[in-house]
N, C-alpha and C. Protein backbone atom coordinates (compact mmCIF):
# COMPACT_ATOMS: atom_id res chain seq x y z
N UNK A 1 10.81 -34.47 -4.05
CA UNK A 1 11.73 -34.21 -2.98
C UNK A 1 12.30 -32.79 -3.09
N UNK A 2 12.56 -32.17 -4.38
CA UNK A 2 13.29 -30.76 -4.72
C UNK A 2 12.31 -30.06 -4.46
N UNK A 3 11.20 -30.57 -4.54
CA UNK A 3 9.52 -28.89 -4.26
C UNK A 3 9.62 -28.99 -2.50
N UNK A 4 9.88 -30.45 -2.11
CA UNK A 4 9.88 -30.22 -0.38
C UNK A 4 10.66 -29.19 0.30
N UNK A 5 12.03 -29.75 -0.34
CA UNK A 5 13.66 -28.76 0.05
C UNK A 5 12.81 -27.34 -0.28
N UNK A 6 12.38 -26.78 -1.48
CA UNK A 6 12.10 -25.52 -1.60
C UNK A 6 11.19 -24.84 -0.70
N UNK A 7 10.16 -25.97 -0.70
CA UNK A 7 9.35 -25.05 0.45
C UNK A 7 9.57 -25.21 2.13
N UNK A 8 10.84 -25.63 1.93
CA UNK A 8 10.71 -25.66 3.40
C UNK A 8 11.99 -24.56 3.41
N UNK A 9 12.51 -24.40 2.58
CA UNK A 9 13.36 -23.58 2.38
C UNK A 9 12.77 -21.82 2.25
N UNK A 10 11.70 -21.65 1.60
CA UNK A 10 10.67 -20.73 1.34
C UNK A 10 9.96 -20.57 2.99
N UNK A 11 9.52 -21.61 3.40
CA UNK A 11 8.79 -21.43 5.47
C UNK A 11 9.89 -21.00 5.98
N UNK A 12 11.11 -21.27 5.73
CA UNK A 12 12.13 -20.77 6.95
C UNK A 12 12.48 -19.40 6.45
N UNK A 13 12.32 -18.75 5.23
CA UNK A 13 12.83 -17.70 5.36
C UNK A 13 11.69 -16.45 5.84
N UNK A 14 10.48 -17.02 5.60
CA UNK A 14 9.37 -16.43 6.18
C UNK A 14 9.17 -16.18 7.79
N UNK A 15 9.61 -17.80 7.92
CA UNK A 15 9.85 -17.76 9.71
C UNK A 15 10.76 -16.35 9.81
N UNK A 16 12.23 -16.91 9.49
CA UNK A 16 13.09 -15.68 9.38
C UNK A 16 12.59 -14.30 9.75
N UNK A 17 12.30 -13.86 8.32
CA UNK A 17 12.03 -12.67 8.08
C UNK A 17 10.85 -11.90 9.73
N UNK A 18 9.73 -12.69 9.87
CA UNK A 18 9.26 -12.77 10.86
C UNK A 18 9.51 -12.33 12.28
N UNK A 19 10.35 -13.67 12.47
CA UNK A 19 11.55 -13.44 13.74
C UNK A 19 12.10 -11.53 13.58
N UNK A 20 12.41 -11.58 12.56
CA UNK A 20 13.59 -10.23 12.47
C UNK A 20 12.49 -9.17 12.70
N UNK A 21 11.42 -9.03 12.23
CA UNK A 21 10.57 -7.88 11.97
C UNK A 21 10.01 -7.73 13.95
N UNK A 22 9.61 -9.12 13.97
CA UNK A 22 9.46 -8.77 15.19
C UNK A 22 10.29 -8.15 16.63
N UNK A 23 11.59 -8.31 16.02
CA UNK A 23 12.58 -7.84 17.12
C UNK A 23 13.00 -6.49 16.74
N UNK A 24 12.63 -6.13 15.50
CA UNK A 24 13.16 -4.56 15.44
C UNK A 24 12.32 -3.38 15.70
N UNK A 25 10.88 -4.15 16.20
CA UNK A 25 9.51 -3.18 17.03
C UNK A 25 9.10 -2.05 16.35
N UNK A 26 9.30 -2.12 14.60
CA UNK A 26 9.07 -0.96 13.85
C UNK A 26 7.96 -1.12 13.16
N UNK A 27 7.30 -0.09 13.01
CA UNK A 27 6.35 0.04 11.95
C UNK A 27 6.72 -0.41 10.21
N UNK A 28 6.37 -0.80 9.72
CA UNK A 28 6.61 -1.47 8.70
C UNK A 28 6.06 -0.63 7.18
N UNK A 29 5.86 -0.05 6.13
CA UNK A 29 5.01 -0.29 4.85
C UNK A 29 5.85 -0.81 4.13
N UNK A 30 5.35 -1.78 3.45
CA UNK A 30 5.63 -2.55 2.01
C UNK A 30 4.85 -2.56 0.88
N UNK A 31 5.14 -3.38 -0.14
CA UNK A 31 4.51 -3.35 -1.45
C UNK A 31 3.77 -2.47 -1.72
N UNK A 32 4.17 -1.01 -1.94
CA UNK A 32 3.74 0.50 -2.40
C UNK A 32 3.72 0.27 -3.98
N UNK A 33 2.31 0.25 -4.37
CA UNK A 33 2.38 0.48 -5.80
C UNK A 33 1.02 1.22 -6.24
N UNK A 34 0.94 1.36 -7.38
CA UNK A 34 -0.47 2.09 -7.71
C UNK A 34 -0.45 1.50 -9.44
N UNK A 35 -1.27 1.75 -9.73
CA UNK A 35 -1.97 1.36 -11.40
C UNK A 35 -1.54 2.66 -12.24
N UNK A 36 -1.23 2.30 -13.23
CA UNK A 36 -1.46 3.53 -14.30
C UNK A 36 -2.35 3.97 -15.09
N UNK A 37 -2.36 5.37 -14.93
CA UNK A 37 -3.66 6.08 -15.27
C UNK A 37 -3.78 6.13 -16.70
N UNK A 38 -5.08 6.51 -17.23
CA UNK A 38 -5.47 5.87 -18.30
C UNK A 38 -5.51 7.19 -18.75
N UNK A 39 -4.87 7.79 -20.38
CA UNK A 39 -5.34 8.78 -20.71
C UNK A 39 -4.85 10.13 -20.03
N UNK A 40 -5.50 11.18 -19.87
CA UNK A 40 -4.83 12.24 -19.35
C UNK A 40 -5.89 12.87 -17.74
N UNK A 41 -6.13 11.18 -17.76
CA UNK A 41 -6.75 11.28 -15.36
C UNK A 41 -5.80 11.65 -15.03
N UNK A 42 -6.71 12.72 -14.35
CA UNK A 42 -6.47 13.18 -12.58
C UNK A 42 -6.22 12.75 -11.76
N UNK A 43 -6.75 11.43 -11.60
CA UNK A 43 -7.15 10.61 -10.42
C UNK A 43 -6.69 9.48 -10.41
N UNK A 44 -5.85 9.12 -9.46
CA UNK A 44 -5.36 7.30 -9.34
C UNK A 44 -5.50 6.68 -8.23
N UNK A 45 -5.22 5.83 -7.24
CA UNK A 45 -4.99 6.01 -6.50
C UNK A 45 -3.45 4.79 -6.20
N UNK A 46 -3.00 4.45 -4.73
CA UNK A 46 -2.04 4.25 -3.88
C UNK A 46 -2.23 3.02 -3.22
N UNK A 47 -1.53 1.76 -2.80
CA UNK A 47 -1.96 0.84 -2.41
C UNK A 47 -0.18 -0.05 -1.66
N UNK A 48 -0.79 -0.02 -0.04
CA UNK A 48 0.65 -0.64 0.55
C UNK A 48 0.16 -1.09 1.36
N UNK A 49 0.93 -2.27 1.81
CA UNK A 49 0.89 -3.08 3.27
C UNK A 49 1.32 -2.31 4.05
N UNK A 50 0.76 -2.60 5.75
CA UNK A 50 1.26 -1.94 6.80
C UNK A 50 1.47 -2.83 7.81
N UNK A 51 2.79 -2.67 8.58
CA UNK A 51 2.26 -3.97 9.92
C UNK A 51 3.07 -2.83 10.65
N UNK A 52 2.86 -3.42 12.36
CA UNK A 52 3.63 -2.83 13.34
C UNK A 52 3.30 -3.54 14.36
N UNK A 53 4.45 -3.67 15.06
CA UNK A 53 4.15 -4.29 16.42
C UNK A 53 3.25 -4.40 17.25
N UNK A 54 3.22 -3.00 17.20
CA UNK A 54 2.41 -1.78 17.97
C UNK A 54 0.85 -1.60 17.53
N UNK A 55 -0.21 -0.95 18.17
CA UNK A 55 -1.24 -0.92 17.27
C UNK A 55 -1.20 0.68 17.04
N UNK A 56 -1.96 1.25 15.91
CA UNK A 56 -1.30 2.59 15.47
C UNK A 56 -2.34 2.94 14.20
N UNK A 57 -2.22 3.88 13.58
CA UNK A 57 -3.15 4.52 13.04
C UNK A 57 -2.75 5.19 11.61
N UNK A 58 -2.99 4.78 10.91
CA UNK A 58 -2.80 5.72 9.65
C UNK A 58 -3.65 6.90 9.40
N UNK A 59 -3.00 8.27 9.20
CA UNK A 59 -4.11 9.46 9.56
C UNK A 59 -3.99 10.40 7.97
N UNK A 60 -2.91 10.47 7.66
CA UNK A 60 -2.91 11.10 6.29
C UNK A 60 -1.92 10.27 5.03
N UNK A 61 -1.86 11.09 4.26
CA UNK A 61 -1.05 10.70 3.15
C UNK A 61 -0.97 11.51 2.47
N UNK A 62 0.55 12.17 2.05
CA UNK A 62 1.05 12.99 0.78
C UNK A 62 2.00 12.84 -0.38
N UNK A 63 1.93 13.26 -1.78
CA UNK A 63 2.97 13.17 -2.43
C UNK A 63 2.82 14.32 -3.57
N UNK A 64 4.13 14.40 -3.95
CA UNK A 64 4.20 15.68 -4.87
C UNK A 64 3.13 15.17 -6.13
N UNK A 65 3.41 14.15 -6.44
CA UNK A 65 2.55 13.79 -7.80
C UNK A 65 1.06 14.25 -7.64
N UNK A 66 0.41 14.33 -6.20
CA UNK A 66 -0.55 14.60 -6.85
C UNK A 66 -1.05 15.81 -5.87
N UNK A 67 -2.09 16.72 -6.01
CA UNK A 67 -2.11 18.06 -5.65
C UNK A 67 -3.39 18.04 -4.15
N UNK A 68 -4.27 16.79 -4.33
CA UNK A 68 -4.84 16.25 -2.71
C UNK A 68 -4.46 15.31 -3.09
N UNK A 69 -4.54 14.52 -1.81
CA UNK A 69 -4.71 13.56 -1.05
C UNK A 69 -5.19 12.97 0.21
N UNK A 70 -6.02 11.42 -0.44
CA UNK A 70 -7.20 11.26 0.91
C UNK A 70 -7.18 9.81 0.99
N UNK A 71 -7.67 9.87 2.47
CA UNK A 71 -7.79 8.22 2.68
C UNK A 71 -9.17 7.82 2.15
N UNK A 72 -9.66 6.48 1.73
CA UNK A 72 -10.72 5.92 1.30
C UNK A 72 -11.38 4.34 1.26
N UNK A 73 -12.45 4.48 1.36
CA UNK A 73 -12.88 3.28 1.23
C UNK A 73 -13.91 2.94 0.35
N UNK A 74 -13.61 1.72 -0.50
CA UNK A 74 -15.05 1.30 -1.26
C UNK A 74 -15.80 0.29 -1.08
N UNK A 75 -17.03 0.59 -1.35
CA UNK A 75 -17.70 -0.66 -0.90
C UNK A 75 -18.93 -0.88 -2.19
N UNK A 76 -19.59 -2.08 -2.28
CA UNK A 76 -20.98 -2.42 -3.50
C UNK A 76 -21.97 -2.26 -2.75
N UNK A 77 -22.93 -1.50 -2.75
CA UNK A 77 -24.13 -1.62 -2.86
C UNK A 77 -25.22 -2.20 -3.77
N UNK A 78 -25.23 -3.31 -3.53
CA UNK A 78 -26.10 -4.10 -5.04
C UNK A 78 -24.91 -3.87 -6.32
N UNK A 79 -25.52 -3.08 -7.52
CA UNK A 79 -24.81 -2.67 -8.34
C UNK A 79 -24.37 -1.24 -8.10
N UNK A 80 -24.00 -0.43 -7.60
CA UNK A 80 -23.75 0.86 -7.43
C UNK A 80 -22.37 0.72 -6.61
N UNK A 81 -20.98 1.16 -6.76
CA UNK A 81 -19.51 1.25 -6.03
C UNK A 81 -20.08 2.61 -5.27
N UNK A 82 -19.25 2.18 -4.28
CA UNK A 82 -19.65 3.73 -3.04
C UNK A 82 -18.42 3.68 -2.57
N UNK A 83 -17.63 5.00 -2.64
CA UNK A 83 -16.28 5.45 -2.09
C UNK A 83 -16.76 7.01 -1.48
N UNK A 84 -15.98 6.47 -0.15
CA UNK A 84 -15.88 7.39 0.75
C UNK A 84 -14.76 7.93 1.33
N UNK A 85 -14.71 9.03 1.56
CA UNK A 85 -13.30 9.71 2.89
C UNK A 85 -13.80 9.09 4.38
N UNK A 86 -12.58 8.31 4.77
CA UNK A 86 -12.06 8.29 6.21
C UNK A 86 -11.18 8.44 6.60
N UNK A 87 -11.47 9.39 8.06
CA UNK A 87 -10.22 9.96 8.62
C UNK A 87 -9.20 9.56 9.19
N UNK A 88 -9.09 8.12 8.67
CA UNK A 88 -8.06 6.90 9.30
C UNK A 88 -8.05 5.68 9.15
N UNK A 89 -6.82 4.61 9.30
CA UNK A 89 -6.99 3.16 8.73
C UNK A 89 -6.12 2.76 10.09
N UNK A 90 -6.78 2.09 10.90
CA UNK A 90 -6.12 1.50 11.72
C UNK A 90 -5.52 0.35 11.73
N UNK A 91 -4.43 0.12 12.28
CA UNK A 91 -3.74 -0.93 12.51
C UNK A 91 -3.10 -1.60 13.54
N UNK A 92 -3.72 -2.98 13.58
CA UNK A 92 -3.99 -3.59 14.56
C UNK A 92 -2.40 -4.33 15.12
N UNK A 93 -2.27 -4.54 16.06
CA UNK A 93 -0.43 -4.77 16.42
C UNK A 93 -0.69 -6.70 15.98
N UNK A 94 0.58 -6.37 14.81
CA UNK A 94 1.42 -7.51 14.59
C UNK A 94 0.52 -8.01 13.73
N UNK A 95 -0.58 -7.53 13.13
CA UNK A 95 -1.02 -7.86 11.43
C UNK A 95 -1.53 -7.04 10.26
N UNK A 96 -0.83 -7.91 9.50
CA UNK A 96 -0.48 -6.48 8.53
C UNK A 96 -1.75 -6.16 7.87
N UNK A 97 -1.77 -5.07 7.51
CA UNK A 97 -2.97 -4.48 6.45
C UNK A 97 -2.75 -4.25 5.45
N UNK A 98 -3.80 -4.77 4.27
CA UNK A 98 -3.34 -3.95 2.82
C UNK A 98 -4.38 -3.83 2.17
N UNK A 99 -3.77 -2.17 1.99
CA UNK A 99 -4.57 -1.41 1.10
C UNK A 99 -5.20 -2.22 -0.35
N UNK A 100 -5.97 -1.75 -1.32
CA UNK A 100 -6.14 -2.50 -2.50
C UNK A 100 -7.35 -2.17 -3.04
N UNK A 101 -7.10 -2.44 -4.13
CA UNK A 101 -8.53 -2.27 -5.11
C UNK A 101 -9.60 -2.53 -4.75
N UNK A 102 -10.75 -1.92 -4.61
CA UNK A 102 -11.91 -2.26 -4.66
C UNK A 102 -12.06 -2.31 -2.72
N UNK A 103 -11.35 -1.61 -2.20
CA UNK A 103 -11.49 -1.59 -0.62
C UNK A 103 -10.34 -0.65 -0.52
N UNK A 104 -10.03 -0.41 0.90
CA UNK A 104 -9.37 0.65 1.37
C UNK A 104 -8.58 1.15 0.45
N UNK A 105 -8.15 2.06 0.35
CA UNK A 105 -6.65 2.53 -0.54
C UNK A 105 -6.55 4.30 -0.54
N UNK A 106 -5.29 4.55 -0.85
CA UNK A 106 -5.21 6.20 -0.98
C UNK A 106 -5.60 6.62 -2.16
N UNK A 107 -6.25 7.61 -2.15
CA UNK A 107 -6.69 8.37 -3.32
C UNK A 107 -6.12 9.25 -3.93
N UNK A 108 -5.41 9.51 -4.84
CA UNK A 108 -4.42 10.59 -5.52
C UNK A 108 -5.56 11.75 -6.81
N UNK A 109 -5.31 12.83 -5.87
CA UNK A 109 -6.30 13.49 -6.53
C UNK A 109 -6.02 14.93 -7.53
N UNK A 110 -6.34 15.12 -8.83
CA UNK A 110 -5.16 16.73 -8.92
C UNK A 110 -3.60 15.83 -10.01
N UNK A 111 -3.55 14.88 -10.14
CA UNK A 111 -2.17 14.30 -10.72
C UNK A 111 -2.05 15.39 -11.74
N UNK A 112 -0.61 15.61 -11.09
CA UNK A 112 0.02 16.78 -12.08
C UNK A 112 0.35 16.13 -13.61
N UNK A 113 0.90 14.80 -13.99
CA UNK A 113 0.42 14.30 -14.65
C UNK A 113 -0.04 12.45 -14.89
N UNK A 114 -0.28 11.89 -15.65
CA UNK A 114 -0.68 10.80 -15.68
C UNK A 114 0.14 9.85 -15.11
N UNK A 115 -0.16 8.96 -14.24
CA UNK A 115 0.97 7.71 -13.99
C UNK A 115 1.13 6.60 -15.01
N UNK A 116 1.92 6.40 -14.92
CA UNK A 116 3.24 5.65 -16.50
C UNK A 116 3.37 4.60 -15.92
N UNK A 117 2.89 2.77 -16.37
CA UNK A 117 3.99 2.32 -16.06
C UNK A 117 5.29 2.25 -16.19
N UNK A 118 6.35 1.43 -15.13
CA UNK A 118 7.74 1.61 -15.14
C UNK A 118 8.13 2.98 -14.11
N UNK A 119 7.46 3.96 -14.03
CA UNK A 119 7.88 4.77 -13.19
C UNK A 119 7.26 4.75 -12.14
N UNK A 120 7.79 5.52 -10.94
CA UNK A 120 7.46 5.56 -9.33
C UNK A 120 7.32 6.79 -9.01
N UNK A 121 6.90 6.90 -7.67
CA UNK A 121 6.95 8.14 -6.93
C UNK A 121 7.16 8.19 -5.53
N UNK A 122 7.34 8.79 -4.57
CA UNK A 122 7.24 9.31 -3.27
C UNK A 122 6.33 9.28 -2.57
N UNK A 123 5.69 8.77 -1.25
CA UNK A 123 4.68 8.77 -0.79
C UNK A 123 4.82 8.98 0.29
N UNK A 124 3.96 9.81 0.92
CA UNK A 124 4.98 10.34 2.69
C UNK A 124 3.05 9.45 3.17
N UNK A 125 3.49 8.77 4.15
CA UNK A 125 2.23 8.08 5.06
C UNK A 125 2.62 9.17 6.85
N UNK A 126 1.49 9.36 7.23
CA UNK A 126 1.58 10.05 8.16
C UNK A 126 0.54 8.89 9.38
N UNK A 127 1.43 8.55 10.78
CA UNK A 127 0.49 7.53 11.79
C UNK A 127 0.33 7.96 12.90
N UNK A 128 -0.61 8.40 13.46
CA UNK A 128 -0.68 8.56 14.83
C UNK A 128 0.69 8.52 16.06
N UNK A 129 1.15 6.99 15.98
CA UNK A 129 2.20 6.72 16.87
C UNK A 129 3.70 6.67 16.40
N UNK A 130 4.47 6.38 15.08
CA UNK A 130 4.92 5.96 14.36
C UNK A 130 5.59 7.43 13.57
N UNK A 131 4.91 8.20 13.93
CA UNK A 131 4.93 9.28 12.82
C UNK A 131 4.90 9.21 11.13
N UNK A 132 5.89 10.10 10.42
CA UNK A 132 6.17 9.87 8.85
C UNK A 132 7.17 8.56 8.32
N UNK A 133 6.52 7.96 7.22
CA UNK A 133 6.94 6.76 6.90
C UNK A 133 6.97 7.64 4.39
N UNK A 134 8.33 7.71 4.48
CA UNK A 134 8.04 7.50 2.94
C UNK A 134 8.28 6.45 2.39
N UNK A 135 7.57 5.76 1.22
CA UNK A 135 7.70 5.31 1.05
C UNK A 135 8.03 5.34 -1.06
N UNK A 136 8.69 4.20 -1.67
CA UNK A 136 8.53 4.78 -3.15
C UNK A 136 7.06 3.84 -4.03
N UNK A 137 6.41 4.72 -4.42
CA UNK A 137 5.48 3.57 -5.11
C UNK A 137 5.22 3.24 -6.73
N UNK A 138 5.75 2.34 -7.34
CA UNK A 138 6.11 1.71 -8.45
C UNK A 138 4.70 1.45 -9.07
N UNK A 139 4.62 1.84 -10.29
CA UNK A 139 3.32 2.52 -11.12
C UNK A 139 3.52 0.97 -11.77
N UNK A 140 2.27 -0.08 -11.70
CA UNK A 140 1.68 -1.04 -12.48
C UNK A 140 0.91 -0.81 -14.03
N UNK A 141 0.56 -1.73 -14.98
CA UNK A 141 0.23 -1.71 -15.83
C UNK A 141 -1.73 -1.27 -15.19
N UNK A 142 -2.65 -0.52 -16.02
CA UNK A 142 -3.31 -0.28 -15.90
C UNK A 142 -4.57 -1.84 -15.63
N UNK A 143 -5.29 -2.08 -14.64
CA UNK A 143 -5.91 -3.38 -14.21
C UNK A 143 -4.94 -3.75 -13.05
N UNK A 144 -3.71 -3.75 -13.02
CA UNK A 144 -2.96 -4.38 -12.12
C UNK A 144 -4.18 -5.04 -10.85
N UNK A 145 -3.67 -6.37 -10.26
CA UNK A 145 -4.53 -6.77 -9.31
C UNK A 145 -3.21 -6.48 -7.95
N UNK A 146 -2.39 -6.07 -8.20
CA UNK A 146 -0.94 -6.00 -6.88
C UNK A 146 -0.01 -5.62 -7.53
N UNK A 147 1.04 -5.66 -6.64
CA UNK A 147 2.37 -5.20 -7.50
C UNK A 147 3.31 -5.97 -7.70
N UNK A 148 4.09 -5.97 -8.82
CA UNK A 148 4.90 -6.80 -9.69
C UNK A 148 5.84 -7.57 -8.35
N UNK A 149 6.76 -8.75 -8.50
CA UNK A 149 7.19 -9.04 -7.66
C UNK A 149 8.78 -8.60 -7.42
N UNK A 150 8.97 -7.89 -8.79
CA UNK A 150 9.95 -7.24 -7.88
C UNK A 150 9.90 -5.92 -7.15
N UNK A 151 8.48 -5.13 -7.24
CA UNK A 151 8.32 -4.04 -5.96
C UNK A 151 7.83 -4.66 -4.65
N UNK A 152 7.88 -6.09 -4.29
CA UNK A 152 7.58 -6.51 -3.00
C UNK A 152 8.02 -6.40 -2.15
N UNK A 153 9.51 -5.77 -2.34
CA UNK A 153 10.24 -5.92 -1.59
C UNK A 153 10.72 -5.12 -0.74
């Protein structure tokens, strides 16, 4: 009976939250996090949800931490990973997208230095309709499969 109360307690705040997002007609990013780099890499990359009412476009991405930055995608070929630059991640109105390992995500290229877990950074997202969105993104233990649950928020 106490797991019922909870999850129905857990659906309504989802409903909630829902309801609210939808009446404030904003572009959204959440759960901004990235992995920590191993050693003294260059290279990490960036990983956040996106929703918006609206349908809209993700076109760049910058942050001081690292010296480029690019959008990307990976994909398997048999055994061989293939990552590529694209000049955009669209987003479709009223479901969210997320970035992530092993498929879409930002590429941090140039890291001035290594990402640490426990520490964060700045991430400016640039959208077609929406314009600049910063956001902060909270550095995971190296493997991370998402981000901890208290950067969900």
């Amino acid at each position: 009976m106490k797991a019922i109360r909870i999850l129905l307690l857990v659906a309504g705040l989802v409903f909630a939250a829902e309801a609210a997002w939808a009446q404030t007609g904003q572009l959204e990013v959440t759960q901004a996090w990235a992995r920590a780099t191993p050693g003294r890499s260059e290279v990490g990359a960036a990983y956040v949800t996106i929703r918006s009412p609206t349908a809209d476009r993700l076109v760049a991405a910058s942050t001081p931490v690292a010296k480029k930055v690019e959008l990307h995608t990976m994909s398997m070929s048999g055994m061989v990973m293939k990552m590529r630059t694209i000049a955009g991640i669209d987003i479709p109105a009223g479901q969210p997208v997320t970035l992530a390992p092993d498929g879409t995500h930002i590429m941090l290229m140039g890291l001035a230095t290594p990402l640490k877990v426990g520490q964060s950074f700045p991430l400016t997202l640039t959208f077609e309709e929406a314009g600049t969105r910063t956001v902060n993104v909270a550095v995971e233990k190296v493997g991370a499969t998402g981000p901890e649950p208290a950067a969900q928020h």
